[in-house]
C-alpha atoms as a PDB file:
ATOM      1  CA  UNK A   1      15.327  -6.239   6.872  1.00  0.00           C
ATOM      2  CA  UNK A   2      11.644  -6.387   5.736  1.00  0.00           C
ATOM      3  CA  UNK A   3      10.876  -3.905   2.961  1.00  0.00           C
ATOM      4  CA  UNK A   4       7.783  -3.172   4.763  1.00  0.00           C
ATOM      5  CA  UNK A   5       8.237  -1.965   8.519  1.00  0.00           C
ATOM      6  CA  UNK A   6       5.696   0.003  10.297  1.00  0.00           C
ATOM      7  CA  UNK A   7       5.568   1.030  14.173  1.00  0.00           C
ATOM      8  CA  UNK A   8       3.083   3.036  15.283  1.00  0.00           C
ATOM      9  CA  UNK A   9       2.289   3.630  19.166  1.00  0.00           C
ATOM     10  CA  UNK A  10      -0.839   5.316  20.546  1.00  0.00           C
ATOM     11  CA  UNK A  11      -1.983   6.291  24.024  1.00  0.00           C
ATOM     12  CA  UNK A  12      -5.423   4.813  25.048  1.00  0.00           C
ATOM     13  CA  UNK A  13      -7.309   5.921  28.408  1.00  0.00           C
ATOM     14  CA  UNK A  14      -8.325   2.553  29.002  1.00  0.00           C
ATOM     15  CA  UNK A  15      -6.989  -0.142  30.687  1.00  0.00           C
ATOM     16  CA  UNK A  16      -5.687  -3.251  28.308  1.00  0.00           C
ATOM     17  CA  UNK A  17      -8.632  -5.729  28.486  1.00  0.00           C
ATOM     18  CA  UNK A  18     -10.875  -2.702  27.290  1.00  0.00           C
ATOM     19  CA  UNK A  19      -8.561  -2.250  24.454  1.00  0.00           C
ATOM     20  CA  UNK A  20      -7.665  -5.966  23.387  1.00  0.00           C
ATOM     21  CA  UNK A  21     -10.913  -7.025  22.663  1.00  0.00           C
ATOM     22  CA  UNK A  22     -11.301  -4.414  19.361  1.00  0.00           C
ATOM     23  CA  UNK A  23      -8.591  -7.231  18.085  1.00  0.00           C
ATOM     24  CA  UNK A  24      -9.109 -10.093  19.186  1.00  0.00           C
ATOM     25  CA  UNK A  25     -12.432 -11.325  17.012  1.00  0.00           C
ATOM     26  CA  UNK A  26     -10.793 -12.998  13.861  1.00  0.00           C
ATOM     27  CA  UNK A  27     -13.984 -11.746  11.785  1.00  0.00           C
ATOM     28  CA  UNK A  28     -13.013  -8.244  11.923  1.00  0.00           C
ATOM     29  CA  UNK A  29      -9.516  -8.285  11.143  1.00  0.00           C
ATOM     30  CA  UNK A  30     -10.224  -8.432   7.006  1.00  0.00           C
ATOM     31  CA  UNK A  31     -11.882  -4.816   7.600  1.00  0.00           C
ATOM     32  CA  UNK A  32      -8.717  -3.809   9.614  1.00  0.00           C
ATOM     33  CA  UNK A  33      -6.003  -5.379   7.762  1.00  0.00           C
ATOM     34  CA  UNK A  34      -7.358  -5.502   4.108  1.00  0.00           C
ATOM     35  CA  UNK A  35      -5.594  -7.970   2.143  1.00  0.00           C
ATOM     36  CA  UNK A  36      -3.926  -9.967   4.462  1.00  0.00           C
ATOM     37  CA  UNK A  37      -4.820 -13.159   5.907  1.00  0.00           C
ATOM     38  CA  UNK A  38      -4.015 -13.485   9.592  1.00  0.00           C
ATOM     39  CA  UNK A  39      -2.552 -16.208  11.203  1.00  0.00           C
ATOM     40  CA  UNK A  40      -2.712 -15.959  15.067  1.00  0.00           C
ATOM     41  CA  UNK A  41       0.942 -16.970  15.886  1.00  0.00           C
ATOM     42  CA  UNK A  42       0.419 -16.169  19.493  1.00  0.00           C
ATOM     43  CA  UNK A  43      -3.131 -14.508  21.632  1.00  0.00           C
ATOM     44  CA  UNK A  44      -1.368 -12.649  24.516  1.00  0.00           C
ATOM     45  CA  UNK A  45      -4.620 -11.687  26.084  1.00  0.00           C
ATOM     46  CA  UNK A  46      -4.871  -8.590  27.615  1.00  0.00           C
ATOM     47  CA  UNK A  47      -1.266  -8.101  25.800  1.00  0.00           C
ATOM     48  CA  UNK A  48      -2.306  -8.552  22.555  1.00  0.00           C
ATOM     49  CA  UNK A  49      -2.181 -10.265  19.228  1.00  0.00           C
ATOM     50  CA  UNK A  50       0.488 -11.520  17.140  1.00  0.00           C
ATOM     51  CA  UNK A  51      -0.145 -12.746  13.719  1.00  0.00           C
ATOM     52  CA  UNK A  52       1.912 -14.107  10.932  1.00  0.00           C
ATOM     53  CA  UNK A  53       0.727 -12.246   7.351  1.00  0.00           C
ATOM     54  CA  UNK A  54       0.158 -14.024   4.382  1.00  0.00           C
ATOM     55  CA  UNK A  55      -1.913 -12.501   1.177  1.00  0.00           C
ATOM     56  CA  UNK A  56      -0.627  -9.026  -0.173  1.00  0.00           C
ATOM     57  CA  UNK A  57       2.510  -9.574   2.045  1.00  0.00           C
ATOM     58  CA  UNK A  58       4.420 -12.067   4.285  1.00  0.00           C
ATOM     59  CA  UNK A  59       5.497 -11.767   7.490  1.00  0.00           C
ATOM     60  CA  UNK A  60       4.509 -10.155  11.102  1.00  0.00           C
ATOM     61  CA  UNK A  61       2.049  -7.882  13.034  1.00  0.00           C
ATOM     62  CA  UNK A  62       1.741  -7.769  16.459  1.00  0.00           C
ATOM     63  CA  UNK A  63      -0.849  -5.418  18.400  1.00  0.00           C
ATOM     64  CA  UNK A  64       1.549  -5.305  22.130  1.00  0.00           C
ATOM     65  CA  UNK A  65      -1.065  -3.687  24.815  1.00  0.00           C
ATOM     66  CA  UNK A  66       1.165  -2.158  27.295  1.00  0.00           C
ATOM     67  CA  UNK A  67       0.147  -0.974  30.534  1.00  0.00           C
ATOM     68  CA  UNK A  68       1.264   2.506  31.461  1.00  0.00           C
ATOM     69  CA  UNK A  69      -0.055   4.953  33.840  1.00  0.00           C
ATOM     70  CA  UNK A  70      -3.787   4.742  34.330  1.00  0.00           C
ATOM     71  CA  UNK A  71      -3.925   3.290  30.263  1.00  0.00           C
ATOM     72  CA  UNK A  72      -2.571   1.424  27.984  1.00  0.00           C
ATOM     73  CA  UNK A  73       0.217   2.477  24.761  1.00  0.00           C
ATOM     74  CA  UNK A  74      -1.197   0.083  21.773  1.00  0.00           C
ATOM     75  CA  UNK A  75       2.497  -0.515  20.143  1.00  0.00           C
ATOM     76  CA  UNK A  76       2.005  -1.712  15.994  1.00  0.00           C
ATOM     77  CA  UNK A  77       4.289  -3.490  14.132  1.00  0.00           C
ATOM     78  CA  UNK A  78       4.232  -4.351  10.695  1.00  0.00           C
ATOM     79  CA  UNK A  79       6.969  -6.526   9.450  1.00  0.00           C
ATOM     80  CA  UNK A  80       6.915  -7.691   5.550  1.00  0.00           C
ATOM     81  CA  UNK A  81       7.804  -8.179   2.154  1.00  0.00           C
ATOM     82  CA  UNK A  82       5.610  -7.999  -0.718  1.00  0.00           C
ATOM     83  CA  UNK A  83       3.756 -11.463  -1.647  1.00  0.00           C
ATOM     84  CA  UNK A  84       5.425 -11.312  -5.215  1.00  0.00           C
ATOM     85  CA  UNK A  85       8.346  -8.774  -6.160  1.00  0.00           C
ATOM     86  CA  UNK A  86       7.087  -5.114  -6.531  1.00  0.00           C
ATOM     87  CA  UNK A  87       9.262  -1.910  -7.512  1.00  0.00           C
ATOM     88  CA  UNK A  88      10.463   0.557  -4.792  1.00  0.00           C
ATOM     89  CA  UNK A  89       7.648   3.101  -5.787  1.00  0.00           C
ATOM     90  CA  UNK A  90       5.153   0.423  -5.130  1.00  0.00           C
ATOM     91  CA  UNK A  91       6.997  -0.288  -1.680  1.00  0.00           C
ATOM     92  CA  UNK A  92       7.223   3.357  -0.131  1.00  0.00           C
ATOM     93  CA  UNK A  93       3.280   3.369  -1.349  1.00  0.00           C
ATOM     94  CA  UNK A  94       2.330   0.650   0.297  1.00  0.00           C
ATOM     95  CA  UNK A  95       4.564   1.796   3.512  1.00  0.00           C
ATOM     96  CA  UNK A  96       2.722   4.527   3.338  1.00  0.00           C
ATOM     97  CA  UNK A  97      -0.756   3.179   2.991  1.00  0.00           C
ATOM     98  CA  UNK A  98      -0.063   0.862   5.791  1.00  0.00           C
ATOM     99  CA  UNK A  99       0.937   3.165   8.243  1.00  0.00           C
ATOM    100  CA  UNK A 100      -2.228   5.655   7.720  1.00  0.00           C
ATOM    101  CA  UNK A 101      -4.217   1.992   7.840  1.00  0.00           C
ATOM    102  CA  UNK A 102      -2.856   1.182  11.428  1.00  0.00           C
ATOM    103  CA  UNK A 103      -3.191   4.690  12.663  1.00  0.00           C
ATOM    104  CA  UNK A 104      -6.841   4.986  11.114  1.00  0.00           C
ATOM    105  CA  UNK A 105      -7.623   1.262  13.040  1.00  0.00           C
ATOM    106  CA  UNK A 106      -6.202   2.349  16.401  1.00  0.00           C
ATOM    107  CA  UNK A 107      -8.138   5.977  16.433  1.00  0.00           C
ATOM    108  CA  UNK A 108     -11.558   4.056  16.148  1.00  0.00           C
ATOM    109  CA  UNK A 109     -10.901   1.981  18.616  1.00  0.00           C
ATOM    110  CA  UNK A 110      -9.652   4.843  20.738  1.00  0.00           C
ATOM    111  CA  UNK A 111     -12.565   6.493  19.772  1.00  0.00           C
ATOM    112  CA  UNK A 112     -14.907   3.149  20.937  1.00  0.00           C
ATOM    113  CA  UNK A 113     -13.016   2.525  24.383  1.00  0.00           C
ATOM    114  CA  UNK A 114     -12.884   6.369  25.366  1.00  0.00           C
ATOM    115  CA  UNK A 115     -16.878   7.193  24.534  1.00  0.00           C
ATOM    116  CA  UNK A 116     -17.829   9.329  26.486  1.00  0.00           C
ATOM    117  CA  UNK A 117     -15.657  10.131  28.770  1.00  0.00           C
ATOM    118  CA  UNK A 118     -14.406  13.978  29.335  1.00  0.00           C
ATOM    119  CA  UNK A 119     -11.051  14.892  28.572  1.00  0.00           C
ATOM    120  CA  UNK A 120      -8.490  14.953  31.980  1.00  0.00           C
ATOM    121  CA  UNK A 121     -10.882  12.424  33.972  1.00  0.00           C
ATOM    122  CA  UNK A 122      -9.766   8.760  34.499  1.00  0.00           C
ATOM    123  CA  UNK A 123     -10.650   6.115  32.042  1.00  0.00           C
ATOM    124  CA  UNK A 124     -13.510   3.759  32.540  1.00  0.00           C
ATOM    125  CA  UNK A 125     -12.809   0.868  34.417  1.00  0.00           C
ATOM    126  CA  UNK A 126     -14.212  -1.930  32.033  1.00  0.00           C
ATOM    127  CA  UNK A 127     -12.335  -4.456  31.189  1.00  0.00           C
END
């Protein structure tokens, strides 16, 4: 089992296309994922990203766009173990700090792909 293992889920009123794009552009993923390099391991579309993670750690992320009532759940996984070995303090930090970094990355993008629109009307169909 990884020592690092994040999931974090998030409701977007959006379809997926709308929502896959805010991942998709390799030049933006150092601001979202600081200090790791990306790999794509697999571009799923309007399904996602997943990547393999070198740099700070190694392993997996995946971004899974799921389509679910008139949206999409964004489902997060971080799989990894620290690049070099790295007490358990230093491992329940970094948990820690990457959980409030994926949650932080999908509520700006929620934030971006629901502009504007009123709370309890559909999402915008833009894709």
């Amino acid at each position: 089992m990884p020592a690092i293992d994040v999931i974090e889920e998030l409701f977007f009123a959006a379809p997926p296309a709308a929502v896959a794009g805010h991942f998709a552009d390799p030049a933006e993923w150092p601001r979202q994922w600081p200090g790791l390099r990306l790999t794509t391991a697999a571009d799923r579309g309007a399904e996602g990203v997943r990547w393999q993670v070198g740099g700070a750690l190694r392993g997996s992320m995946e971004v899974w766009l799921e389509p679910v009532l008139d949206g999409t759940v964004l489902h997060y996984f971080l799989r990894a173990d620290p690049a070099r070995p790295r007490s358990g303090r230093w491992v329940t930090a970094e948990q820690r700090r990457r959980r409030l970094a994926a949650r932080e990355v999908a509520f700006a993008v929620k934030a971006r792909v629901e502009a504007g629109r009123e709370p309890g009307s559909p999402p915008a169909r833009t894709s």
